[in-house]
PDB file of N, CA and C in Angstrom:
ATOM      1  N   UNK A   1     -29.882  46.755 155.832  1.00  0.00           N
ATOM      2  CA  UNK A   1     -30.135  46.706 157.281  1.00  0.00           C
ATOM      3  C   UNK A   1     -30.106  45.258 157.801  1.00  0.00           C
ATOM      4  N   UNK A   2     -30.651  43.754 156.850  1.00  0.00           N
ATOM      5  CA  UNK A   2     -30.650  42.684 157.528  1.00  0.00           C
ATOM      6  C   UNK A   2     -29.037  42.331 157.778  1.00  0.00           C
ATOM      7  N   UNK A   3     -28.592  42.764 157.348  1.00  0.00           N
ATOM      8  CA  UNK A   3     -26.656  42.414 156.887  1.00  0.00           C
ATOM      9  C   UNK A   3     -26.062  42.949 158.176  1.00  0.00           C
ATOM     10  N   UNK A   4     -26.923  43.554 159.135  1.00  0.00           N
ATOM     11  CA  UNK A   4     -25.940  44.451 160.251  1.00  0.00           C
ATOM     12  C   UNK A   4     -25.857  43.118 160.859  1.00  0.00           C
ATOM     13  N   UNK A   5     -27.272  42.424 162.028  1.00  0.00           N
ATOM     14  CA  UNK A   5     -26.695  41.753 162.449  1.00  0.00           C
ATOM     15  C   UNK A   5     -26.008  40.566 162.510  1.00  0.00           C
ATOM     16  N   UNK A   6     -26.524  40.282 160.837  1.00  0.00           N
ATOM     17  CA  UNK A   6     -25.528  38.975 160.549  1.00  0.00           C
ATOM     18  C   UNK A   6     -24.197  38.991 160.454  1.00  0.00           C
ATOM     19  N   UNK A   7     -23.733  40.654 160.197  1.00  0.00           N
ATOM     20  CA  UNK A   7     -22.164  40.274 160.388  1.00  0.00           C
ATOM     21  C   UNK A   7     -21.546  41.022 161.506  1.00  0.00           C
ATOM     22  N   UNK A   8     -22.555  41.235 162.801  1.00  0.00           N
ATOM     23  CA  UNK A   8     -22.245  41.736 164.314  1.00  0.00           C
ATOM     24  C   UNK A   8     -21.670  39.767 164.390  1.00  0.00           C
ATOM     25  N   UNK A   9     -23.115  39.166 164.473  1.00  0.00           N
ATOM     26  CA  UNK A   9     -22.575  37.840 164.454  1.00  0.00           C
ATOM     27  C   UNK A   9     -21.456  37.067 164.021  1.00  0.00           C
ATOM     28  N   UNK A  10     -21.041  37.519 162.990  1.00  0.00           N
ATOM     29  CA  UNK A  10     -20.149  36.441 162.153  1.00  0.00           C
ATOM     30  C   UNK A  10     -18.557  37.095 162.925  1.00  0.00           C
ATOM     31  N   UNK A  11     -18.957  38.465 163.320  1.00  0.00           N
ATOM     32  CA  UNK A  11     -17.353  39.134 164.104  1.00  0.00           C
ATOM     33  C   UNK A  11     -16.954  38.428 165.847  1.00  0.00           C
ATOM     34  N   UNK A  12     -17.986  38.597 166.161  1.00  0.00           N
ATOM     35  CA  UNK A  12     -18.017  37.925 167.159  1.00  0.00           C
ATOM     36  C   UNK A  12     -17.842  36.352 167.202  1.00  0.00           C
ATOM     37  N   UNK A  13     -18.199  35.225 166.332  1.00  0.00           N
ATOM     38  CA  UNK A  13     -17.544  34.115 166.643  1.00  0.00           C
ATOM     39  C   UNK A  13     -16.372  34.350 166.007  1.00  0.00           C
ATOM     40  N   UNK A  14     -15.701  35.087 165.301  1.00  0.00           N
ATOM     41  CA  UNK A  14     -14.508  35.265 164.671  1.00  0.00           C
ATOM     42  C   UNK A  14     -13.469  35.308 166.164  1.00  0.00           C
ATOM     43  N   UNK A  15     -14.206  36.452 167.203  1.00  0.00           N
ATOM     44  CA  UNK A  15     -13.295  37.045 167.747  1.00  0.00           C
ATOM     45  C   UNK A  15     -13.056  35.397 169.108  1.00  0.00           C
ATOM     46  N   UNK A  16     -14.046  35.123 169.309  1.00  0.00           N
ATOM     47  CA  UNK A  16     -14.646  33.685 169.541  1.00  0.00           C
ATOM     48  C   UNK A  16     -13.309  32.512 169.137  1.00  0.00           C
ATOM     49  N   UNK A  17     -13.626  32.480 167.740  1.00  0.00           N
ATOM     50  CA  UNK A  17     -12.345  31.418 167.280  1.00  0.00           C
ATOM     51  C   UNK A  17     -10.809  32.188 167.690  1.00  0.00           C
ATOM     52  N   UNK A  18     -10.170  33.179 167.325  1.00  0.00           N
ATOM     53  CA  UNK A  18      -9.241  33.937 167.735  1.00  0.00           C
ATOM     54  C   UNK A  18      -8.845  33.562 168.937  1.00  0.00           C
ATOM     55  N   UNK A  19      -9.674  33.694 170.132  1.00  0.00           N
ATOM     56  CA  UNK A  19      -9.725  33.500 171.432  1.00  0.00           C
ATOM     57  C   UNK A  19      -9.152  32.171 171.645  1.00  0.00           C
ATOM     58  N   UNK A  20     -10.200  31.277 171.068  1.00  0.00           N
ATOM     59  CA  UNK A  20      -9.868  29.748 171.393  1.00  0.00           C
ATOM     60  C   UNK A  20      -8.283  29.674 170.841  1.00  0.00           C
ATOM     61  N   UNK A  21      -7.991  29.978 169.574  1.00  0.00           N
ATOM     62  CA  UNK A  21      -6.845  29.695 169.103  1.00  0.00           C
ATOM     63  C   UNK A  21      -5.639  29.605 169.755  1.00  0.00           C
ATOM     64  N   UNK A  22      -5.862  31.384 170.242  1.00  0.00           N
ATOM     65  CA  UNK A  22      -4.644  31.712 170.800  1.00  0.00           C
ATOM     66  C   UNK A  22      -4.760  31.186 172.330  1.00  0.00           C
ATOM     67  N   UNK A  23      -5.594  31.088 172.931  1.00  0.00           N
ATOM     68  CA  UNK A  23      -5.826  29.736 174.393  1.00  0.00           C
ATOM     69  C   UNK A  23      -4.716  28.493 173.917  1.00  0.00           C
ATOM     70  N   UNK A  24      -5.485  27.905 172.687  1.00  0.00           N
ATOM     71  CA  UNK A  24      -4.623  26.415 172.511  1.00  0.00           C
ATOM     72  C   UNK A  24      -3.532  27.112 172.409  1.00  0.00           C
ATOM     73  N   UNK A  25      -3.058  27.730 171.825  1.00  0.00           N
ATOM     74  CA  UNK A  25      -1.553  27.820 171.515  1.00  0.00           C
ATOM     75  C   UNK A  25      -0.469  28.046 172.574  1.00  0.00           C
ATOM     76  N   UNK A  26      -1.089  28.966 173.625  1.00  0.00           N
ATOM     77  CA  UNK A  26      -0.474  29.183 174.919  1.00  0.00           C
ATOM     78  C   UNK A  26      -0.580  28.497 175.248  1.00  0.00           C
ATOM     79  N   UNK A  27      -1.063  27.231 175.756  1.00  0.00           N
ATOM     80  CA  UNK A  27      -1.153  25.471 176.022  1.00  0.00           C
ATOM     81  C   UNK A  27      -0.539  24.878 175.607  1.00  0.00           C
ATOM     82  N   UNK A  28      -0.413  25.050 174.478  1.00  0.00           N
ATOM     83  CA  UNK A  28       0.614  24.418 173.391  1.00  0.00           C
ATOM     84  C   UNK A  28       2.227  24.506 173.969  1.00  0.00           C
ATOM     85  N   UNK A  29       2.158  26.000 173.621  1.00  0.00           N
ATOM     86  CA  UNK A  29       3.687  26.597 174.160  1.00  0.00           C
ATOM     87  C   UNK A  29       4.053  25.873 175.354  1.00  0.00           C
ATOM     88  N   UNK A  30       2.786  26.230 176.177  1.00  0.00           N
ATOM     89  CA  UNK A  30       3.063  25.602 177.885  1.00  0.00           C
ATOM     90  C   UNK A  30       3.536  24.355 177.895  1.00  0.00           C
ATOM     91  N   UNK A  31       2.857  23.598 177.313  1.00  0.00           N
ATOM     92  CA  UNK A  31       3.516  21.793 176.978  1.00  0.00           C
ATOM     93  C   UNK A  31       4.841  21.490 176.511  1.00  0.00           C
ATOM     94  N   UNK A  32       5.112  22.424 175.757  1.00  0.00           N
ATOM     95  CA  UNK A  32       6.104  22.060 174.930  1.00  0.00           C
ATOM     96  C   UNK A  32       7.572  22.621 175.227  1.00  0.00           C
ATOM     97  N   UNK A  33       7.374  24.020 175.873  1.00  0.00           N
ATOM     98  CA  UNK A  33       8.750  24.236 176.632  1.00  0.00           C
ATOM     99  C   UNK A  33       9.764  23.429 176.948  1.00  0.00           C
ATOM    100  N   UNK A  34       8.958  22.758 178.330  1.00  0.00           N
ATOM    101  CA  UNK A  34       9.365  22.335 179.462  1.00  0.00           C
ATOM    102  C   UNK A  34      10.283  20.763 178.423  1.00  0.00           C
ATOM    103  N   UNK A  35       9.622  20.260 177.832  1.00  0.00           N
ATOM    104  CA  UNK A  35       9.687  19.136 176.835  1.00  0.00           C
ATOM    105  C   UNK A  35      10.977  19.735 175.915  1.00  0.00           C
ATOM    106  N   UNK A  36      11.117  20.739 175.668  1.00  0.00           N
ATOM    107  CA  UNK A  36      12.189  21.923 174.568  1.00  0.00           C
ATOM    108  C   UNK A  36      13.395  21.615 175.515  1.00  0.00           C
ATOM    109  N   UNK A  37      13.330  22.557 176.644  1.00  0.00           N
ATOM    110  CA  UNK A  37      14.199  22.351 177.758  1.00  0.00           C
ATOM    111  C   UNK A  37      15.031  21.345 177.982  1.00  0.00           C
ATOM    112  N   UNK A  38      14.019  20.231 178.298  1.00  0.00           N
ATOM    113  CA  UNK A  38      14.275  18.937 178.705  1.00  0.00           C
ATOM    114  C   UNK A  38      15.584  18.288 177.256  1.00  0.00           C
ATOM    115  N   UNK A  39      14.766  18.421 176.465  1.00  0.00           N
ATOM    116  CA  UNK A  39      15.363  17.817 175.309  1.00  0.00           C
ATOM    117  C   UNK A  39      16.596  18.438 175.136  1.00  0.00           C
ATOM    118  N   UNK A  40      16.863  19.872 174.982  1.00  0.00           N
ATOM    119  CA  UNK A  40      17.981  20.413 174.769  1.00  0.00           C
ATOM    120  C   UNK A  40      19.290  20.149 176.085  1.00  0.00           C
ATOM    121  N   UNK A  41      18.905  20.251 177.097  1.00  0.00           N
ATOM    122  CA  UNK A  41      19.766  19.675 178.178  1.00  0.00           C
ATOM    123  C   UNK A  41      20.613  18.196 178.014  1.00  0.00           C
ATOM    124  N   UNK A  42      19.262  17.170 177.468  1.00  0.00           N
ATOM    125  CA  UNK A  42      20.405  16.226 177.478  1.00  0.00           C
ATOM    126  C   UNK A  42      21.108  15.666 176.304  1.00  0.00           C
ATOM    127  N   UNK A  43      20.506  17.067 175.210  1.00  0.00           N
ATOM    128  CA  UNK A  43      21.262  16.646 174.024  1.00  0.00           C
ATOM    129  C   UNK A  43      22.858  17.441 174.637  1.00  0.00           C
ATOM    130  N   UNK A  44      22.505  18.123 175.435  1.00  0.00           N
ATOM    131  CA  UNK A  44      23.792  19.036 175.943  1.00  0.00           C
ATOM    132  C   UNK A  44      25.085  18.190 176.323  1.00  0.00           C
ATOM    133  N   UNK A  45      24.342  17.458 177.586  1.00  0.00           N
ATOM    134  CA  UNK A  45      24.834  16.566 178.464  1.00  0.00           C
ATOM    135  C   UNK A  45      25.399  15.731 177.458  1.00  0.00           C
ATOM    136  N   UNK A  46      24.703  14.657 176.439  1.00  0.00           N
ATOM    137  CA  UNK A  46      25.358  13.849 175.337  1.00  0.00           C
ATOM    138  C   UNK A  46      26.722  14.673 174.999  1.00  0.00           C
ATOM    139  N   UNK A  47      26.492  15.660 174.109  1.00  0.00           N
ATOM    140  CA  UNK A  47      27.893  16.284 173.719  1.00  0.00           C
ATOM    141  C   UNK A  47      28.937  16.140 174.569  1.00  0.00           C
ATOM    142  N   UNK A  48      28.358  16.479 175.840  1.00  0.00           N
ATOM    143  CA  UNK A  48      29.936  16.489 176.359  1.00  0.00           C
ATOM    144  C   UNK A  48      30.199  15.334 177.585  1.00  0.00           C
ATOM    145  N   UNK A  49      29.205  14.404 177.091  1.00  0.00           N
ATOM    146  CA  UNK A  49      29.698  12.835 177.868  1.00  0.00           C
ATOM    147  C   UNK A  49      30.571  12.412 176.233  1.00  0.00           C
ATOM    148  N   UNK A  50      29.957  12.713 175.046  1.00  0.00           N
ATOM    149  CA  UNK A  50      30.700  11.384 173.668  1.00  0.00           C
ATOM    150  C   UNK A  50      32.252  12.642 173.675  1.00  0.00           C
ATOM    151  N   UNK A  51      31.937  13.616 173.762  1.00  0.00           N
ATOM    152  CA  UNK A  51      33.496  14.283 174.072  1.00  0.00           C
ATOM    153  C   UNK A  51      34.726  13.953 175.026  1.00  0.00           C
TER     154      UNK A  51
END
């Protein structure tokens, strides 16, 4: 019986960290697109200016 709520607890910051994770990561993504984008365009542009 002491084991219930210690691992109600331990699920819940689990679900806690999960949360945060996947937050940063969609942040992450969000940052990094636009930066993806960017980068791939003027590697684009290069190709076909040294062409």
């Amino acid at each position: 019986m002491l084991a219930q709520p210690f691992l109600k607890r331990h699920f819940w910051k689990k679900r806690l960290f999960d949360f945060k994770f996947t937050s940063t990561c969609k942040d992450f993504k969000r940052l990094i697109s636009p930066l993806v984008s960017i980068h791939f365009s003027l590697s684009l542009l290069l190709l076909i200016v040294l062409k």
